[in-house]
PDB file of N, CA and C in Angstrom:
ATOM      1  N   UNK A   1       0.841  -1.182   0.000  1.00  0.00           N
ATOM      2  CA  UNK A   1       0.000   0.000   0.000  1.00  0.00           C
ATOM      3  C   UNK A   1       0.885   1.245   0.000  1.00  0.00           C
ATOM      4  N   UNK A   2       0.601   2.251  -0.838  1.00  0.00           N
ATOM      5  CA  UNK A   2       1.415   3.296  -0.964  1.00  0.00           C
ATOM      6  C   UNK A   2       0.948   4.496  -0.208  1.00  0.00           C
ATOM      7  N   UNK A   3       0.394   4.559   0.448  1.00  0.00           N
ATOM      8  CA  UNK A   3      -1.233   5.543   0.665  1.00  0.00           C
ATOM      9  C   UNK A   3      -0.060   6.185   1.824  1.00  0.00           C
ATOM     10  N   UNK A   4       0.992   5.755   2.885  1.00  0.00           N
ATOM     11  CA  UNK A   4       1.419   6.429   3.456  1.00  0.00           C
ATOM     12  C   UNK A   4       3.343   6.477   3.133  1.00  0.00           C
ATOM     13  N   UNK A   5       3.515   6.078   1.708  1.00  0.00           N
ATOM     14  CA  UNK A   5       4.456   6.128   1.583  1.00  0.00           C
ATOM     15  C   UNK A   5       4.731   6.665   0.319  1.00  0.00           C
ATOM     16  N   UNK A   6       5.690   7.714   0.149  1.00  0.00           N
ATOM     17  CA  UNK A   6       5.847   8.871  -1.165  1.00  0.00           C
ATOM     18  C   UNK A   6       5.115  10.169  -0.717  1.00  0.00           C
ATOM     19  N   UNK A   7       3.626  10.737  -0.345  1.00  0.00           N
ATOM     20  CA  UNK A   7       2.902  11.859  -0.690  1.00  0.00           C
ATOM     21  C   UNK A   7       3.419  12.479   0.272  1.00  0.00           C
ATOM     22  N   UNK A   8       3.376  13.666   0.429  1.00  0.00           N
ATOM     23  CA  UNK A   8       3.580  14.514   1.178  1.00  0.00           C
ATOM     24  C   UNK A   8       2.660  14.864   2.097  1.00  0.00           C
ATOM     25  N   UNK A   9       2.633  14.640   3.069  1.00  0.00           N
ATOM     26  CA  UNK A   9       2.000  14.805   4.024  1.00  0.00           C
ATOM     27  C   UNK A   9       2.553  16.154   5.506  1.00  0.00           C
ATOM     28  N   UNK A  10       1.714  17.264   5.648  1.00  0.00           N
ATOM     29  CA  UNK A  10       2.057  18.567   6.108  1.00  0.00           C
ATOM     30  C   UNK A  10       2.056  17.870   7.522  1.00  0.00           C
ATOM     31  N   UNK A  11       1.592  17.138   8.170  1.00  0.00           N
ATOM     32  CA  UNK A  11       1.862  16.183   9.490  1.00  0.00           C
ATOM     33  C   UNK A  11       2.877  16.065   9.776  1.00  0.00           C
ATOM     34  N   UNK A  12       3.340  14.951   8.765  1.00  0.00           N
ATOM     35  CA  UNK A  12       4.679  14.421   9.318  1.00  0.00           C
ATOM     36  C   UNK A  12       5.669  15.331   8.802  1.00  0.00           C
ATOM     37  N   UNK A  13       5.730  16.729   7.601  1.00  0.00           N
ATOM     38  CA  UNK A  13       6.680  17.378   7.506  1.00  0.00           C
ATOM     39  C   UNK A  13       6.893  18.172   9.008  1.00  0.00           C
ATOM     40  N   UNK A  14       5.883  18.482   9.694  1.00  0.00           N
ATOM     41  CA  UNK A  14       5.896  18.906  11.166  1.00  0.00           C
ATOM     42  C   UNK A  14       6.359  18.252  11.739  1.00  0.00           C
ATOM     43  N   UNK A  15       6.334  16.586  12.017  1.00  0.00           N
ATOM     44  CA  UNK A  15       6.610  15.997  12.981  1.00  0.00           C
ATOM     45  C   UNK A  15       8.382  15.662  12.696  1.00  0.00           C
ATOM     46  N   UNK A  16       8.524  15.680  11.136  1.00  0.00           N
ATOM     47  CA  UNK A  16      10.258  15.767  11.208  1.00  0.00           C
ATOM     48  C   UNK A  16      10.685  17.441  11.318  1.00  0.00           C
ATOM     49  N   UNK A  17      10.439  18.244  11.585  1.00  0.00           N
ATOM     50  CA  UNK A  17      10.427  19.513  11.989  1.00  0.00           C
ATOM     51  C   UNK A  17      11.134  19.855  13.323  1.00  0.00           C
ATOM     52  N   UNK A  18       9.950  18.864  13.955  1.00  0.00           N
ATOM     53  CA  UNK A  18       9.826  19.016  15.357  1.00  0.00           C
ATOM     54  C   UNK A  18      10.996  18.014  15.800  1.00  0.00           C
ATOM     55  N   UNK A  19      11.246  17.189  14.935  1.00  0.00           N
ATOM     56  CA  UNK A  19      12.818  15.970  15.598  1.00  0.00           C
ATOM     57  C   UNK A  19      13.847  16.390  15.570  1.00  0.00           C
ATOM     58  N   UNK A  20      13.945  17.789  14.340  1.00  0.00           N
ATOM     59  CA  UNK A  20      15.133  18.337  13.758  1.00  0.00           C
ATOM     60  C   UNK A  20      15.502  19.591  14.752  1.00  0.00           C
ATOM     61  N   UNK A  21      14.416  19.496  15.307  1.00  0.00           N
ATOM     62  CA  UNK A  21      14.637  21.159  16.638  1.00  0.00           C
ATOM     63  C   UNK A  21      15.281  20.352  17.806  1.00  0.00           C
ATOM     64  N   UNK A  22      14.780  19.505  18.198  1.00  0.00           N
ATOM     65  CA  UNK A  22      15.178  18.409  19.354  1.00  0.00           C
ATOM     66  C   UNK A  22      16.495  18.000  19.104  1.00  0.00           C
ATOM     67  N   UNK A  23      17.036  17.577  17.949  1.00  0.00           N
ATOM     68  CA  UNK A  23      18.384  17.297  17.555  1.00  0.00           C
ATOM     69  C   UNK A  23      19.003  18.586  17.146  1.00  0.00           C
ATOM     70  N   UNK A  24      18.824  19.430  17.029  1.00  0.00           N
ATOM     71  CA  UNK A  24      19.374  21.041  16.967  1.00  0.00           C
ATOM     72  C   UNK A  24      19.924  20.743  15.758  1.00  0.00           C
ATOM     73  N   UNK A  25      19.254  20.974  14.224  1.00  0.00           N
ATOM     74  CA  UNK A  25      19.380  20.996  12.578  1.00  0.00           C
ATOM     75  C   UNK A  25      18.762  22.192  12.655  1.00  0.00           C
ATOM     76  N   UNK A  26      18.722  23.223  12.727  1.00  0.00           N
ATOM     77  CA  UNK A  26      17.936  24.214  11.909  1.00  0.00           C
ATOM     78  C   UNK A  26      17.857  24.407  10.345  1.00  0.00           C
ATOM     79  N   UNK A  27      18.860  24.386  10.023  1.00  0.00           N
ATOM     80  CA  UNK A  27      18.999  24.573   8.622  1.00  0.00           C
ATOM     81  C   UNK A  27      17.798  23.853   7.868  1.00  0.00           C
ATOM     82  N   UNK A  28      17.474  22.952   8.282  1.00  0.00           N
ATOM     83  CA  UNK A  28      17.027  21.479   7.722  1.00  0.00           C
ATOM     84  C   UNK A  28      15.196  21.972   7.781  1.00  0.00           C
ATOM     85  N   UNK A  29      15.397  22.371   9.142  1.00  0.00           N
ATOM     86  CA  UNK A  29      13.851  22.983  10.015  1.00  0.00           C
ATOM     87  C   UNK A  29      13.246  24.134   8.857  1.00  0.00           C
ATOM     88  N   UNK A  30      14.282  25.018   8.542  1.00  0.00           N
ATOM     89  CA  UNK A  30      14.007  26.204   7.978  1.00  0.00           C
ATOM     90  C   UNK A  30      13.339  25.894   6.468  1.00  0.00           C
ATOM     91  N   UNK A  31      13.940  24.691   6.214  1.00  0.00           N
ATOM     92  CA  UNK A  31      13.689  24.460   4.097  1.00  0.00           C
ATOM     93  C   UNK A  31      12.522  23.312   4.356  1.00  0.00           C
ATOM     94  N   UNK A  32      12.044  22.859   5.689  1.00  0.00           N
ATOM     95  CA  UNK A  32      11.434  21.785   5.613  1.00  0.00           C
ATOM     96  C   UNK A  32      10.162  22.709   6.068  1.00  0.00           C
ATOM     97  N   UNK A  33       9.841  23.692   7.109  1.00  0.00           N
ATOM     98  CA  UNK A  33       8.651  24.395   7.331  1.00  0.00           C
ATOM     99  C   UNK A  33       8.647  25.470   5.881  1.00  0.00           C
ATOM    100  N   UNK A  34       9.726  25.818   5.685  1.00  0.00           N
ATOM    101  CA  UNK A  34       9.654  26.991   4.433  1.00  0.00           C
ATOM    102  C   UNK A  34       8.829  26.631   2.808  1.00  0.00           C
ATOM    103  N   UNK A  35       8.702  25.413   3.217  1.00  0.00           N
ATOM    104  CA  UNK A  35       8.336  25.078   1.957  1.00  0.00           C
ATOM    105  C   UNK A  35       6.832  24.727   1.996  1.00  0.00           C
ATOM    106  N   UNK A  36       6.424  24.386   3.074  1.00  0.00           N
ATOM    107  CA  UNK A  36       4.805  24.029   3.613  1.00  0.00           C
ATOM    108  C   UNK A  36       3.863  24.435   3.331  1.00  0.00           C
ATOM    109  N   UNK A  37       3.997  26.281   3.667  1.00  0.00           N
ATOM    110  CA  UNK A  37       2.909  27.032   3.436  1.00  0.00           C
ATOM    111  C   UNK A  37       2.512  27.869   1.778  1.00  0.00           C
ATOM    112  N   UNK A  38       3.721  27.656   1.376  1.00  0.00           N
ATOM    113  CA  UNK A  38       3.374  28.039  -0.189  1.00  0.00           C
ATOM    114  C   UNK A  38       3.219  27.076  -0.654  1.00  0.00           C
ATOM    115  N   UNK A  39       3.554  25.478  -0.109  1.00  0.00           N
ATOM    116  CA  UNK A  39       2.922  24.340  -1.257  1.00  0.00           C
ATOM    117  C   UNK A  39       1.261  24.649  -1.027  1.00  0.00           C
ATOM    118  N   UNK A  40       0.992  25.104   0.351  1.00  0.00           N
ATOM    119  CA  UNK A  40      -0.678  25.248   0.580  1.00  0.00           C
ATOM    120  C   UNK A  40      -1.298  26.743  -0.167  1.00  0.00           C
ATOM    121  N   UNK A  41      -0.798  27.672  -0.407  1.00  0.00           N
ATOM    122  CA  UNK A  41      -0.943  28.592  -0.910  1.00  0.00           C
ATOM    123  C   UNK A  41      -0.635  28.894  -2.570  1.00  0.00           C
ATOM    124  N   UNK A  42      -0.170  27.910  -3.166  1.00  0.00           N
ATOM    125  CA  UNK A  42       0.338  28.567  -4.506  1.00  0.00           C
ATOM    126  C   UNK A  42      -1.077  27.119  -5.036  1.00  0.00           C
ATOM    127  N   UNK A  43      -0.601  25.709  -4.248  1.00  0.00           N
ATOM    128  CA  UNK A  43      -1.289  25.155  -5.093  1.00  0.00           C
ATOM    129  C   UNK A  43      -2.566  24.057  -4.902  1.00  0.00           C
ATOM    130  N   UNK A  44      -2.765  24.642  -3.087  1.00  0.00           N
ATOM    131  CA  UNK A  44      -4.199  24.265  -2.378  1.00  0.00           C
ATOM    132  C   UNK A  44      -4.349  23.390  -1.382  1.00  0.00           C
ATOM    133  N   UNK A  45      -5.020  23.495  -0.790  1.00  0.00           N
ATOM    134  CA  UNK A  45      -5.433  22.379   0.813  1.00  0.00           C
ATOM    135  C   UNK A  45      -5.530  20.998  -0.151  1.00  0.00           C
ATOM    136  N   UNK A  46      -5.067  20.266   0.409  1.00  0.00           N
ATOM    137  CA  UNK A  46      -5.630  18.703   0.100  1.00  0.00           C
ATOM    138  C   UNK A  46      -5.044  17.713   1.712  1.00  0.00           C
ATOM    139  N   UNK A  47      -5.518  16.646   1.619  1.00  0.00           N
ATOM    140  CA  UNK A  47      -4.772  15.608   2.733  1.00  0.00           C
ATOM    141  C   UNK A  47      -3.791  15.494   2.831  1.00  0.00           C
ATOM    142  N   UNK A  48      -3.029  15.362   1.542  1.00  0.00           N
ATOM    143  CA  UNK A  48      -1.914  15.497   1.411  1.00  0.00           C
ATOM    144  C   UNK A  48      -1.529  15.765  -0.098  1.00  0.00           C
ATOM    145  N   UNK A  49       0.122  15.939  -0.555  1.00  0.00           N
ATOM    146  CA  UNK A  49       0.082  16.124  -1.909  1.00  0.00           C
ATOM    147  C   UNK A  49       1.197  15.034  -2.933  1.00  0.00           C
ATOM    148  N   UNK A  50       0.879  15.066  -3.848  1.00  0.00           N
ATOM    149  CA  UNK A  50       1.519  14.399  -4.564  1.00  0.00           C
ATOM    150  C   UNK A  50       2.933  14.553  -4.760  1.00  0.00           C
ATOM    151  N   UNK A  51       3.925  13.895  -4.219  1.00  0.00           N
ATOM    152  CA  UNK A  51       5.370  14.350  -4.159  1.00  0.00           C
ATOM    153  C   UNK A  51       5.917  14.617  -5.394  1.00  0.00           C
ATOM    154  N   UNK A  52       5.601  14.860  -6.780  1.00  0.00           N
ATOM    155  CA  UNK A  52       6.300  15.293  -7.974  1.00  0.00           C
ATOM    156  C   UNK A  52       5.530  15.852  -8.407  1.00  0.00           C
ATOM    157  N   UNK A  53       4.026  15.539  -8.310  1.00  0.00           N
ATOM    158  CA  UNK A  53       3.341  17.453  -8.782  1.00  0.00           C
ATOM    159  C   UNK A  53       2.770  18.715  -7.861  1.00  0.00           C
ATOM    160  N   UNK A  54       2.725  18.141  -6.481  1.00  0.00           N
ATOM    161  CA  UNK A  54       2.482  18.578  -5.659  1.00  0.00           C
ATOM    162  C   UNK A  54       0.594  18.574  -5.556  1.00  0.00           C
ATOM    163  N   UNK A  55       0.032  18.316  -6.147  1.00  0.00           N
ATOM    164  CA  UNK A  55      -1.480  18.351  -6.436  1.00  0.00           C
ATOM    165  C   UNK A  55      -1.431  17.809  -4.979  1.00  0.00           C
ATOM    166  N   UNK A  56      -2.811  18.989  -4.873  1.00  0.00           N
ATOM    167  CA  UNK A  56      -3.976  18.114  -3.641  1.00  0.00           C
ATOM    168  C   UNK A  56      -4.390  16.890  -3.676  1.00  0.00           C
ATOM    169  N   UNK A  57      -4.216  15.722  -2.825  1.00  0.00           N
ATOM    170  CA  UNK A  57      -4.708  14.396  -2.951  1.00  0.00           C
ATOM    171  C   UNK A  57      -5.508  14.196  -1.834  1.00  0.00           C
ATOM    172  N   UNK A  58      -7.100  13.232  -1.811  1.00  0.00           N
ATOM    173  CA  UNK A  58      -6.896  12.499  -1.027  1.00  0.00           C
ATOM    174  C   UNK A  58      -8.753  13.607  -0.529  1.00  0.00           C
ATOM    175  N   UNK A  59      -8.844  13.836   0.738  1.00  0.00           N
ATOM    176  CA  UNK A  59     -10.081  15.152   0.715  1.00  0.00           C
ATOM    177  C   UNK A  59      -9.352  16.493   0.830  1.00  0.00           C
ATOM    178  N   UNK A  60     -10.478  17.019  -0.084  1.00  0.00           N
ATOM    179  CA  UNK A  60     -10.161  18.873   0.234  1.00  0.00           C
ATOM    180  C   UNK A  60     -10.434  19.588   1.279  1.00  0.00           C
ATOM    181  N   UNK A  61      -9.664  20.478   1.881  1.00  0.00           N
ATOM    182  CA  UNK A  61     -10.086  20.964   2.706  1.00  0.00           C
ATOM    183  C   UNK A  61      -9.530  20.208   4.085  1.00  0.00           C
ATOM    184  N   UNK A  62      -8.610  19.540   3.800  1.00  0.00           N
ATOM    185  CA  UNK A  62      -8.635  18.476   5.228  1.00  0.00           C
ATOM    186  C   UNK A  62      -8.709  19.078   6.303  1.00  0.00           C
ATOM    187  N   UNK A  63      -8.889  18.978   7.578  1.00  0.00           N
ATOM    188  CA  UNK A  63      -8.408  19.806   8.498  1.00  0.00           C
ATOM    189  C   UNK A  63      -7.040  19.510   9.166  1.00  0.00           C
ATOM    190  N   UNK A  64      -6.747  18.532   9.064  1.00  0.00           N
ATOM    191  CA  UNK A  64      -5.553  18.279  10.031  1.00  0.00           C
ATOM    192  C   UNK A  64      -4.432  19.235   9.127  1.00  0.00           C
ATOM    193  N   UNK A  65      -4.529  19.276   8.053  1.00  0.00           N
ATOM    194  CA  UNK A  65      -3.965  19.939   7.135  1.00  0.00           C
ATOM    195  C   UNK A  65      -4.093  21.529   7.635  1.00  0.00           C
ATOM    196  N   UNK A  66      -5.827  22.139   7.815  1.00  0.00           N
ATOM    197  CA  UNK A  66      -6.013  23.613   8.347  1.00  0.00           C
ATOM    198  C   UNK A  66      -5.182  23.800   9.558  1.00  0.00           C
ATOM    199  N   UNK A  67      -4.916  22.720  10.394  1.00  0.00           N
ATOM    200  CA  UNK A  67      -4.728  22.879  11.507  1.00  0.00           C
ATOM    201  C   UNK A  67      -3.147  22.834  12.039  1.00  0.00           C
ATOM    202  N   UNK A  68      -2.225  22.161  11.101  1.00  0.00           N
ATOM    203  CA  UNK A  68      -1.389  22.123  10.742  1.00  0.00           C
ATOM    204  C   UNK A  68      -0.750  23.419  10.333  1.00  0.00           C
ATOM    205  N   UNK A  69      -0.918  24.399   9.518  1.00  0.00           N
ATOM    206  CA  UNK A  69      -0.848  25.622   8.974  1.00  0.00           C
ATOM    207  C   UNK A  69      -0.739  26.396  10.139  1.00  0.00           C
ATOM    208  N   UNK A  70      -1.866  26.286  10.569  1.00  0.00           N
ATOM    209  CA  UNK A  70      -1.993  27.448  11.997  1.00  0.00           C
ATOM    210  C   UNK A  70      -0.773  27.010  12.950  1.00  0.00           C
ATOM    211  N   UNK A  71      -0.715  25.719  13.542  1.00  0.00           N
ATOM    212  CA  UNK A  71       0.366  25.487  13.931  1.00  0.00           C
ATOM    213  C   UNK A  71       1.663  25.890  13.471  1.00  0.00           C
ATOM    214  N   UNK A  72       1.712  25.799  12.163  1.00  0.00           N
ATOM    215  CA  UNK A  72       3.251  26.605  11.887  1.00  0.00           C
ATOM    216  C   UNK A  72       3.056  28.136  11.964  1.00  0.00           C
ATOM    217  N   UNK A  73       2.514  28.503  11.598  1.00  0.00           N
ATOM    218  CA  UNK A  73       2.367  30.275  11.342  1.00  0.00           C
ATOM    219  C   UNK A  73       2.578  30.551  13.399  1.00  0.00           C
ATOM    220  N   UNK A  74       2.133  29.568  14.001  1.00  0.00           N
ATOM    221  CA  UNK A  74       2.084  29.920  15.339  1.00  0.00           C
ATOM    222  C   UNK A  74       3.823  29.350  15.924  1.00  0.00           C
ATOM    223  N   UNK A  75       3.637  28.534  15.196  1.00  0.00           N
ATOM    224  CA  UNK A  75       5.176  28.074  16.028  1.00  0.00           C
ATOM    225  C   UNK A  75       6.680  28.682  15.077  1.00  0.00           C
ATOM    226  N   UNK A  76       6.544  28.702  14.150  1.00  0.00           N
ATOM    227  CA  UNK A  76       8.050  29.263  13.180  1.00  0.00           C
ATOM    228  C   UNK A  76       7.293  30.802  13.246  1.00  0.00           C
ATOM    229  N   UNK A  77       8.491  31.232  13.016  1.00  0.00           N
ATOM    230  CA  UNK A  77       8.264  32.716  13.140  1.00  0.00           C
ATOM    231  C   UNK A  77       8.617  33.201  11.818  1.00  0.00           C
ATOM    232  N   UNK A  78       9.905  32.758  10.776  1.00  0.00           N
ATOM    233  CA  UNK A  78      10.016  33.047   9.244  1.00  0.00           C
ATOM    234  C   UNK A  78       8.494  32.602   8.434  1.00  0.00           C
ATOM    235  N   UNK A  79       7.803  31.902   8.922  1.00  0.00           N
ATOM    236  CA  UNK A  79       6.314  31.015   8.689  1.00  0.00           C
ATOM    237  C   UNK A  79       5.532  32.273   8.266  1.00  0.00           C
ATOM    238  N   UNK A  80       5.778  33.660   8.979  1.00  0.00           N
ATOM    239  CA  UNK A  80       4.471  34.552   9.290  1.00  0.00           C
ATOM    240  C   UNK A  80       4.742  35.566   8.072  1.00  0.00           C
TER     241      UNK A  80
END
């Protein structure tokens, strides 16, 4: 089953985010949240997205996805 392996998922880009602060990578933190909110803004909410076109997959609108967003804009501060 591929369903949790390849897509991009704004979850777990948080949750390796959050491993990379704990292990003190920033660099890593910065290109891995930096890239989050314009994949949601240039090319839309979905569950998750397709790792080579980036398309919304999966339901629109997800929330864990809305909720996710807010979480970064609240926790990174380059985010805002």
């Amino acid at each position: 089953m591929r369903y949790w392996r390849g897509p991009v998922w704004l979850i777990v880009s948080y949750m390796a985010a959050d491993g990379l602060e704990h292990a003190s990578v920033p660099d890593m933190i910065d290109r891995i949240m930096g890239d989050c909110l314009p994949l949601i803004e240039i090319i839309g909410s979905g569950e998750y997205h397709d790792p080579i076109t980036a398309e919304p997959c999966g339901g629109a609108h997800f929330t864990w996805t809305a909720a996710m967003v807010i979480e970064i804009l609240h926790t990174y501060e380059f985010a805002a």
